[in-house]
C-alpha atoms as a PDB file:
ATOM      1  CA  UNK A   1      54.114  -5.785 -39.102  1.00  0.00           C
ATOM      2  CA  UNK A   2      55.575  -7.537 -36.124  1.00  0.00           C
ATOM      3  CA  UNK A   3      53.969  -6.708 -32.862  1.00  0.00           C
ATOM      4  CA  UNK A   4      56.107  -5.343 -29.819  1.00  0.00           C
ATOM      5  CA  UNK A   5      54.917  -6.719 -27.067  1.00  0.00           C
ATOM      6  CA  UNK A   6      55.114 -10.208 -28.127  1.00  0.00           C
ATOM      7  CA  UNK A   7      58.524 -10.893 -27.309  1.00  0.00           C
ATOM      8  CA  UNK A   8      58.797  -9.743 -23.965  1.00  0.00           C
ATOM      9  CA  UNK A   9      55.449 -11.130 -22.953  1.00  0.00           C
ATOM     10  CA  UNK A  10      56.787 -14.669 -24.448  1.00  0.00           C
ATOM     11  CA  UNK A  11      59.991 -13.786 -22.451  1.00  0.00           C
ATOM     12  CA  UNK A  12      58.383 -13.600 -18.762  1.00  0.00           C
ATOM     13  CA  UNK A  13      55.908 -16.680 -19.318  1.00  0.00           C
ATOM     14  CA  UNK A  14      59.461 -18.746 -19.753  1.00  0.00           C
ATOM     15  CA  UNK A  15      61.147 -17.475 -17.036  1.00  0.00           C
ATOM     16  CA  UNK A  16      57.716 -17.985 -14.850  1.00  0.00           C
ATOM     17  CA  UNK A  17      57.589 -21.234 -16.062  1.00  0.00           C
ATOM     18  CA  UNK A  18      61.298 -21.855 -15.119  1.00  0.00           C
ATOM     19  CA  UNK A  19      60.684 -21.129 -11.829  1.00  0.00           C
ATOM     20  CA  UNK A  20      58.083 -22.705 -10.765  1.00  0.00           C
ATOM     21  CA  UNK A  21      59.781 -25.844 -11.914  1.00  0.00           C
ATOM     22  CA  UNK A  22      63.013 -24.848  -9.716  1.00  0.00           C
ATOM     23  CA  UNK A  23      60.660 -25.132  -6.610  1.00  0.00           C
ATOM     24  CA  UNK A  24      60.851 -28.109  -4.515  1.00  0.00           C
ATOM     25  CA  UNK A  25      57.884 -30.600  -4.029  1.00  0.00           C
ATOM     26  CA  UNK A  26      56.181 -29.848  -0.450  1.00  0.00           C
ATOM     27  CA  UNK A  27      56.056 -32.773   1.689  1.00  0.00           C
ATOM     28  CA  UNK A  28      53.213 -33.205   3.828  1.00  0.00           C
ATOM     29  CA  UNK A  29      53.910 -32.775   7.594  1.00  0.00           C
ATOM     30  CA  UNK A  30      50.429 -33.179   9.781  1.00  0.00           C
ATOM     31  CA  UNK A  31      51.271 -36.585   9.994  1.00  0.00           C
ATOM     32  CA  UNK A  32      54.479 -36.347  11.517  1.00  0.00           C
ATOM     33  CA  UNK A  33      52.737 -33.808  13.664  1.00  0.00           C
ATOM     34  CA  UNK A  34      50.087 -36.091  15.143  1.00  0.00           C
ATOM     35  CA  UNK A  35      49.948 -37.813  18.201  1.00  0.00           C
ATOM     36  CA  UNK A  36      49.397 -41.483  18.205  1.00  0.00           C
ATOM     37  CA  UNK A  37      46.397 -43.003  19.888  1.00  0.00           C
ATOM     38  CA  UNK A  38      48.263 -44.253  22.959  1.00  0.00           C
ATOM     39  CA  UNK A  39      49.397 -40.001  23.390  1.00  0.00           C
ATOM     40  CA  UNK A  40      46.225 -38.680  22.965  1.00  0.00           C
ATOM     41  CA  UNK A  41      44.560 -40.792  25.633  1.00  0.00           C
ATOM     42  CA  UNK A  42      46.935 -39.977  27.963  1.00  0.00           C
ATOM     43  CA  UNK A  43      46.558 -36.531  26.947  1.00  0.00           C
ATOM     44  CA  UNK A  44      42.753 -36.755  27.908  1.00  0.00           C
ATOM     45  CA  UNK A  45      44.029 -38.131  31.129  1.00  0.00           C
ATOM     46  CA  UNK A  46      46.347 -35.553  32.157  1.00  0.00           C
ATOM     47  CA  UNK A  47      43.729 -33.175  31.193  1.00  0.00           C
ATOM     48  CA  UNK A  48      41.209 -34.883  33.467  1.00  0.00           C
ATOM     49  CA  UNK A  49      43.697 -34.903  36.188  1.00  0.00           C
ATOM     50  CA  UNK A  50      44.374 -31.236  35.579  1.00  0.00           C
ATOM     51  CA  UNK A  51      40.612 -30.540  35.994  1.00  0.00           C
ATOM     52  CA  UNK A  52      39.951 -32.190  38.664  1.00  0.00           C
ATOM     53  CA  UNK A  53      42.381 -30.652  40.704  1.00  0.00           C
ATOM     54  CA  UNK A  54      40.976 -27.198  39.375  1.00  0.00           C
ATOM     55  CA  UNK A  55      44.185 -26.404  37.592  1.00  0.00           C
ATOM     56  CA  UNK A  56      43.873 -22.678  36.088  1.00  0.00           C
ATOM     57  CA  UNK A  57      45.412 -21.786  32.628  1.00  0.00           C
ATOM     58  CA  UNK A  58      48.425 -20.513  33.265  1.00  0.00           C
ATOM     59  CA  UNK A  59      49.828 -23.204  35.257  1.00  0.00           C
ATOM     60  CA  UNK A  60      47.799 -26.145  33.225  1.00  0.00           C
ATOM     61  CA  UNK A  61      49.942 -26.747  30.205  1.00  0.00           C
ATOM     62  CA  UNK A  62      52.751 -26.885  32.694  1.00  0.00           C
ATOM     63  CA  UNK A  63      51.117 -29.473  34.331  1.00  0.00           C
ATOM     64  CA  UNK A  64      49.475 -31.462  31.620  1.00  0.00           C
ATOM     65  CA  UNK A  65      53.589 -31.317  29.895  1.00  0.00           C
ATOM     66  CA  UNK A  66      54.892 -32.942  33.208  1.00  0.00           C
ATOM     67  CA  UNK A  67      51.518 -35.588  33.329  1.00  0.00           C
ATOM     68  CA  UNK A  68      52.803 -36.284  29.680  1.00  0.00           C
ATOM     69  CA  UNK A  69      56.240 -37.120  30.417  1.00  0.00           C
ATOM     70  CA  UNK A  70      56.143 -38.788  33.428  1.00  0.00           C
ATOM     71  CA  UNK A  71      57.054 -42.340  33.019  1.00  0.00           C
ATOM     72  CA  UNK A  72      54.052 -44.600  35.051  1.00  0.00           C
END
């Protein structure tokens, strides 16, 4: 006696299959994210500069983006 519930079971573990094999590979992307060494220690001295002068929050990542860009 065949049993029911075989075939459509069998059916959905294809079509799982099938799609999880459509997906594309993830690429990693922290390291496209990260600064390089050179960034980061300027970062540490913009931040520096920005505590020194008593910079509060809200107007600190302003100033520690204009510290970053400014060409010395």
């Amino acid at each position: 006696m065949p049993r029911p519930f075989v075939l459509p079971v069998a059916a959905i573990v294809s079509l799982a299959c099938a799609a999880a094999a459509a997906q594309p590979a993830m690429q990693p992307s922290a390291p496209q994210k990260m600064m390089s060494p050179s960034e980061a220690k300027k970062m540490q001295a913009c931040e520096k500069q920005a505590a020194d002068q008593h910079i509060k929050m809200d107007e600190r990542s302003r100033f520690v983006m204009d510290c970053m860009t400014a060409k010395k």
